[in-house]
N, C-alpha and C. Protein backbone atom coordinates (compact mmCIF):
# COMPACT_ATOMS: atom_id res chain seq x y z
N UNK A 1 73.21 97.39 122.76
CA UNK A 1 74.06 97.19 123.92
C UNK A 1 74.55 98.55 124.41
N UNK A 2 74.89 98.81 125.56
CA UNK A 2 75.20 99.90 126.53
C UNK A 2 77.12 100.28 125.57
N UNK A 3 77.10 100.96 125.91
CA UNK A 3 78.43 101.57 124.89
C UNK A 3 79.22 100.89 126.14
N UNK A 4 79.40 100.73 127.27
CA UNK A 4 80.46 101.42 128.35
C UNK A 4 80.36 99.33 128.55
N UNK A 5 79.74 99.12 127.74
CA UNK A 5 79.83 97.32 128.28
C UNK A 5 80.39 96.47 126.79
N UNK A 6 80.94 97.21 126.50
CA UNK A 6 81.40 96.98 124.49
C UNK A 6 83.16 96.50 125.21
N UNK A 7 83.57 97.32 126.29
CA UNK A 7 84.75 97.07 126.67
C UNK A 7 86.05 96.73 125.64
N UNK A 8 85.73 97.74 125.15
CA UNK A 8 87.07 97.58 123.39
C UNK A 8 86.84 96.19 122.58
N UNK A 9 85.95 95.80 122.76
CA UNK A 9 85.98 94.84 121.04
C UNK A 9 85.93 95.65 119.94
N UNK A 10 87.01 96.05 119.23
CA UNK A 10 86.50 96.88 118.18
C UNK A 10 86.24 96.18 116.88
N UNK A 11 84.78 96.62 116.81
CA UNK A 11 84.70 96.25 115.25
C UNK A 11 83.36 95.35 115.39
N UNK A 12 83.07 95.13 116.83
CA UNK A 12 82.25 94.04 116.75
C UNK A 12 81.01 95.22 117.55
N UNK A 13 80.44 96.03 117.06
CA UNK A 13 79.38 97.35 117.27
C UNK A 13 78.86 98.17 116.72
N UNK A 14 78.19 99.04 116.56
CA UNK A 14 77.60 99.90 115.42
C UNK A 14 78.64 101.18 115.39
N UNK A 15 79.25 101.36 116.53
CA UNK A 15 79.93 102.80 116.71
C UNK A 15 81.40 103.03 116.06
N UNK A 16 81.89 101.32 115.86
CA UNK A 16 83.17 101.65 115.08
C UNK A 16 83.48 102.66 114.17
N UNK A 17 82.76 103.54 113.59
CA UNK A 17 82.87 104.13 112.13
C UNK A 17 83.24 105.51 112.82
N UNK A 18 83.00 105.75 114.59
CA UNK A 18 83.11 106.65 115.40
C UNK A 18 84.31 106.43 116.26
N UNK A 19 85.05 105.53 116.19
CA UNK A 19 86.09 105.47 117.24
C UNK A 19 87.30 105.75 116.04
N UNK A 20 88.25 106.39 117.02
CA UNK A 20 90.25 107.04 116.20
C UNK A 20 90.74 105.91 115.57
N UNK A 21 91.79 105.90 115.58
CA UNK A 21 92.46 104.95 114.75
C UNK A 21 92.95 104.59 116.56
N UNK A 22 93.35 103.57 116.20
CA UNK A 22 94.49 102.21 117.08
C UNK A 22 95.05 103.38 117.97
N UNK A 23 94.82 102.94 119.51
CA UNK A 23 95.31 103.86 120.46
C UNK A 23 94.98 105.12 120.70
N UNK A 24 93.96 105.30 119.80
CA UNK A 24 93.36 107.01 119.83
C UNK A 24 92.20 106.71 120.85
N UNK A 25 91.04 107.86 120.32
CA UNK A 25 89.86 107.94 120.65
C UNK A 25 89.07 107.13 120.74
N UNK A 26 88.88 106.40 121.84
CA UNK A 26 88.06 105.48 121.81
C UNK A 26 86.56 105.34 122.52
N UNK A 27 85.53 105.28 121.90
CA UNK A 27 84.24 105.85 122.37
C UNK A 27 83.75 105.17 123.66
N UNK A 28 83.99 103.55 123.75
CA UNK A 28 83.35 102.77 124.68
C UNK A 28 84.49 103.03 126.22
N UNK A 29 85.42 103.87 126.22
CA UNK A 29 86.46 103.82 128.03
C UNK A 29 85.53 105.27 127.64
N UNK A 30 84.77 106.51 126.78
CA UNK A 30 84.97 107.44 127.64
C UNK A 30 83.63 107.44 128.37
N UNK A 31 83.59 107.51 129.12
CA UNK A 31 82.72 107.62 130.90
C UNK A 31 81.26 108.18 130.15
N UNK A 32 81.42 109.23 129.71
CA UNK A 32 79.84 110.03 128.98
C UNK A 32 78.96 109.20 128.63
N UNK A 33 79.79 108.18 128.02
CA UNK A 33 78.68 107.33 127.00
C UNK A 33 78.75 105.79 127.98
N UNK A 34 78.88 105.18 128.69
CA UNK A 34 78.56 104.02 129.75
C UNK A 34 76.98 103.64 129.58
N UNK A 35 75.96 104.77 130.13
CA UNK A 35 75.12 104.07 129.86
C UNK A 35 74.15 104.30 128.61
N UNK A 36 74.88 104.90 127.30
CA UNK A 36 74.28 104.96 126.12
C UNK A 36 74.29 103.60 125.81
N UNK A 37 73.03 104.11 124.59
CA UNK A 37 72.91 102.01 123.88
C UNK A 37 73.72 102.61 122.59
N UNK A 38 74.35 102.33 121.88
CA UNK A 38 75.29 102.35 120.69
C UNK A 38 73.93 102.65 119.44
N UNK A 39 73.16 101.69 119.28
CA UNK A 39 72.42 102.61 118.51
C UNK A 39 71.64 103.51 118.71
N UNK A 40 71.60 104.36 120.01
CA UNK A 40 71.36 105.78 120.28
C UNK A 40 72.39 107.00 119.48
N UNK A 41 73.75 106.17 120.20
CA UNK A 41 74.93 107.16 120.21
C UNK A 41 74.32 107.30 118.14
N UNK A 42 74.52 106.11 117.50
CA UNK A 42 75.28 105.93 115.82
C UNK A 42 74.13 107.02 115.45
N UNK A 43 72.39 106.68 115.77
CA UNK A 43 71.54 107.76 115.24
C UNK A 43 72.01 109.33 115.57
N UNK A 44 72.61 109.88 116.45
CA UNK A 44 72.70 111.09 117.14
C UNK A 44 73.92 111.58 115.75
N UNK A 45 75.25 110.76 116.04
CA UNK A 45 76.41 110.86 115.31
C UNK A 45 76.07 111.12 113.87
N UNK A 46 74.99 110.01 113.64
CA UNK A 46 74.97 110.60 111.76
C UNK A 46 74.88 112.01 111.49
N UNK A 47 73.68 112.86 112.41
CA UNK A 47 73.39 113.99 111.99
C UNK A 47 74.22 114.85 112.16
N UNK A 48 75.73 114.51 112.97
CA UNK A 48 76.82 115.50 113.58
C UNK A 48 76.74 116.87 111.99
N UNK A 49 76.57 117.96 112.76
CA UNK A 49 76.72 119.29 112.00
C UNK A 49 78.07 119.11 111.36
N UNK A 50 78.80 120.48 110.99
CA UNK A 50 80.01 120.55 110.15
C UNK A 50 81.07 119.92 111.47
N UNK A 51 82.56 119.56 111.27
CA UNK A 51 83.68 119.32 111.98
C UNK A 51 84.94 120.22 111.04
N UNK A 52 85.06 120.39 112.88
CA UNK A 52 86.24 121.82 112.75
C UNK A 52 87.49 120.67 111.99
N UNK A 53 88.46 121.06 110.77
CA UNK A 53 89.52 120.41 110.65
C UNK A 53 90.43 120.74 111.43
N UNK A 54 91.47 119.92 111.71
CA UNK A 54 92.82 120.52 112.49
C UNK A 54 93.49 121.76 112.01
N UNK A 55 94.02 122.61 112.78
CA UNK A 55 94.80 123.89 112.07
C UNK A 55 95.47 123.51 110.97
N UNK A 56 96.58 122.41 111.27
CA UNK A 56 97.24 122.22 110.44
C UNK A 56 97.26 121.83 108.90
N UNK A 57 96.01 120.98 109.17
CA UNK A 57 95.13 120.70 107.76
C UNK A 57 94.49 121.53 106.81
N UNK A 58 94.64 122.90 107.62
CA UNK A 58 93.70 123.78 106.81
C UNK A 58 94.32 123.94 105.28
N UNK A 59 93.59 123.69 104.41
CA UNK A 59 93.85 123.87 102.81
C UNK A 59 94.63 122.95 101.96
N UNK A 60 95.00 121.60 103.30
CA UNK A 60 95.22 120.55 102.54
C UNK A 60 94.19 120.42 101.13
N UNK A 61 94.57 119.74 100.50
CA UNK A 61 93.65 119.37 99.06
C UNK A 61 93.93 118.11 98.90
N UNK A 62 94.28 117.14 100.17
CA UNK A 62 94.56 115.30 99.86
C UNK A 62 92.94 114.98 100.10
N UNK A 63 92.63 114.15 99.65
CA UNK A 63 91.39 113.59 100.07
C UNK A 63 91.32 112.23 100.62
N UNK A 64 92.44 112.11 101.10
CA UNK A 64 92.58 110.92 102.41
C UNK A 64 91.93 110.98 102.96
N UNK A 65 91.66 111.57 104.07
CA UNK A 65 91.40 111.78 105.08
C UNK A 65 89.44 111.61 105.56
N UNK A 66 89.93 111.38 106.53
CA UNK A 66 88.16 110.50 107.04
C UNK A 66 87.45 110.44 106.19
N UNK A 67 86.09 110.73 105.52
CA UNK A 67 85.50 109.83 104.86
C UNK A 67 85.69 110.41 103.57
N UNK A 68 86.48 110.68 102.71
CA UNK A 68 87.21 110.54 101.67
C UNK A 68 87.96 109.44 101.58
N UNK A 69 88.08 108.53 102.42
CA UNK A 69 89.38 108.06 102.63
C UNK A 69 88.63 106.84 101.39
N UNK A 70 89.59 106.30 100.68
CA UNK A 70 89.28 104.96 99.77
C UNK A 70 88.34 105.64 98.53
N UNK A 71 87.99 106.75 98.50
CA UNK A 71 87.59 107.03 97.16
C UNK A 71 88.46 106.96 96.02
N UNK A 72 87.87 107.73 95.07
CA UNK A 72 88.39 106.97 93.54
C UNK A 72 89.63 108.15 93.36
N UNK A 73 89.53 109.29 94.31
CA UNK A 73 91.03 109.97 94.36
C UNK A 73 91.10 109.89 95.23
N UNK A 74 91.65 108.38 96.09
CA UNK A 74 92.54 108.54 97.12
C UNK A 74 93.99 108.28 97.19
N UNK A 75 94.85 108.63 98.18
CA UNK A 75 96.15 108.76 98.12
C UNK A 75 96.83 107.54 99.24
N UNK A 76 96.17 106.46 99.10
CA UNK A 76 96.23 105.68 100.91
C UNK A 76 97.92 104.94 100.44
N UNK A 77 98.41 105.14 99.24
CA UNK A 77 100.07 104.78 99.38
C UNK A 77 100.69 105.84 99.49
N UNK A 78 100.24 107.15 99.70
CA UNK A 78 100.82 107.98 100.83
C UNK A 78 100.51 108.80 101.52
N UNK A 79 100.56 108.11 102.68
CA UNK A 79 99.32 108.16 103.94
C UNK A 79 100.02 109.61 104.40
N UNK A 80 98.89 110.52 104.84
CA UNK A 80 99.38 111.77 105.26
C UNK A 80 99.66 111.77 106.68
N UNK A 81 100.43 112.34 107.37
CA UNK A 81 101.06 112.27 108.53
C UNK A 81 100.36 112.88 109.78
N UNK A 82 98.87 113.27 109.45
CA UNK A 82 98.45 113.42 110.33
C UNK A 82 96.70 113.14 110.41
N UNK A 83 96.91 112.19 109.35
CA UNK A 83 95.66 111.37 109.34
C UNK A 83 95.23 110.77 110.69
N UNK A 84 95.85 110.26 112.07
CA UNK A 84 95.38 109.79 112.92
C UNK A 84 94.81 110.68 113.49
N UNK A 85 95.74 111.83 113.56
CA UNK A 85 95.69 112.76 114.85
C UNK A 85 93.96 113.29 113.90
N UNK A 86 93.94 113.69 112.78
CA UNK A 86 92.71 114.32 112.47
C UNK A 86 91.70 113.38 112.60
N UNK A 87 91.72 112.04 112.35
CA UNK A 87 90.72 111.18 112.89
C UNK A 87 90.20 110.97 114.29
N UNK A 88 90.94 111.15 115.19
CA UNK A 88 90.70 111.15 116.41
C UNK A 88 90.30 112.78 117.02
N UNK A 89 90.44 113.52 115.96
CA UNK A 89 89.73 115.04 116.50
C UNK A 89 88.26 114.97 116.08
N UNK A 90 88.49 114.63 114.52
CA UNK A 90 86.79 113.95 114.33
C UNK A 90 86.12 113.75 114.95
N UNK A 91 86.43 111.98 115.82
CA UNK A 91 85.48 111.01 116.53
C UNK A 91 85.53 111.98 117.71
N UNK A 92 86.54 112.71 118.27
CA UNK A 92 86.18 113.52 119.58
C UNK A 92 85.34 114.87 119.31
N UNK A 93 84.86 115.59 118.19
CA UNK A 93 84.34 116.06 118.32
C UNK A 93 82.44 115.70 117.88
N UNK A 94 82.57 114.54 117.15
CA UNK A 94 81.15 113.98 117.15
C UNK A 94 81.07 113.27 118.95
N UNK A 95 81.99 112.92 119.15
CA UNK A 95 81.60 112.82 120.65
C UNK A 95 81.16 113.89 121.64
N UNK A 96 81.49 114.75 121.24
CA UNK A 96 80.95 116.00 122.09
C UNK A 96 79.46 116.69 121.50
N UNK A 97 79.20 116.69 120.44
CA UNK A 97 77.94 116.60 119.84
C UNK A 97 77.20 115.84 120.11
N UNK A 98 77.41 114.55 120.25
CA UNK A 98 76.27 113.21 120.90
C UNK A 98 76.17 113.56 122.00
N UNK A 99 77.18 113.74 123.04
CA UNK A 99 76.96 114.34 124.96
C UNK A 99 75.93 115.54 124.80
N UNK A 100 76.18 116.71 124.41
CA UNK A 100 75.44 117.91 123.92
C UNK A 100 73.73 117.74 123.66
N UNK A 101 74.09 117.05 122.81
CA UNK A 101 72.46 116.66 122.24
C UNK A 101 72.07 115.44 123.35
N UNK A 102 72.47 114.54 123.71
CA UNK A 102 71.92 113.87 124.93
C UNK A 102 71.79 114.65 126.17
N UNK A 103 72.63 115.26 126.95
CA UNK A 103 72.40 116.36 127.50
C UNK A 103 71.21 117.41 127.79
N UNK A 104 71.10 117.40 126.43
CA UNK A 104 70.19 118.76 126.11
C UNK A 104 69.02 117.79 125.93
N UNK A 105 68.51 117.00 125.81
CA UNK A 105 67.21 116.40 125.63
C UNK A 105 67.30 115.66 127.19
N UNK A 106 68.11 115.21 128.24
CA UNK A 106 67.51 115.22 129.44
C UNK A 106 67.37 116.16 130.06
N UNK A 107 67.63 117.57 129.76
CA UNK A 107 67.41 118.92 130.40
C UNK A 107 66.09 119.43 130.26
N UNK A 108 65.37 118.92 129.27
CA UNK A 108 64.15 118.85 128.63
C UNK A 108 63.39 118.43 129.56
């Protein structure tokens, strides 16, 4: 299905694992991706290179945070305070990697 026709059902798509937390980043309102099919976007997203952490995070040592999150050292009864905001820098910067690389292969 076309990303931009998902119209916020979340949870019911392949790309969830790519959208912020509740009220963040949300992949299917931003405009770029309308007429992607979702399993275009999810193949592109797996291969996303390294992601910049937030400044603020730098040298944290919690392993909350995105896909650490629920491992066998995780800390989720005390949730770090800027777990959203770094989740939603995440999904926005694999979003800019999927535009990039789509981009760059219709320039082709």
């Amino acid at each position: 299905m076309k990303i931009g026709k998902l119209e916020q059902h979340c949870g019911e798509c392949e790309v969830i694992d790519y959208c912020g937390n509740g009220f963040g980043f949300c992949i299917c309102t931003d405009s770029r991706f309308a007429e992607v099919d979702e399993a275009d976007y999810y193949s592109i997203a797996a291969k996303t290179p390294e992601i910049k952490e937030l400044e603020i995070c730098k040298g944290c040592k919690r392993p909350d945070c995105d896909i650490y999150r629920y491992s066998e050292i995780d800390y989720a009864d005390e949730p770090c305070e800027h777990m959203d905001e770094n989740r939603d820098n995440f999904c926005e910067q694999v979003a800019d990697y999927v535009y990039s690389t789509i981009k760059g292969a219709e320039e082709q």
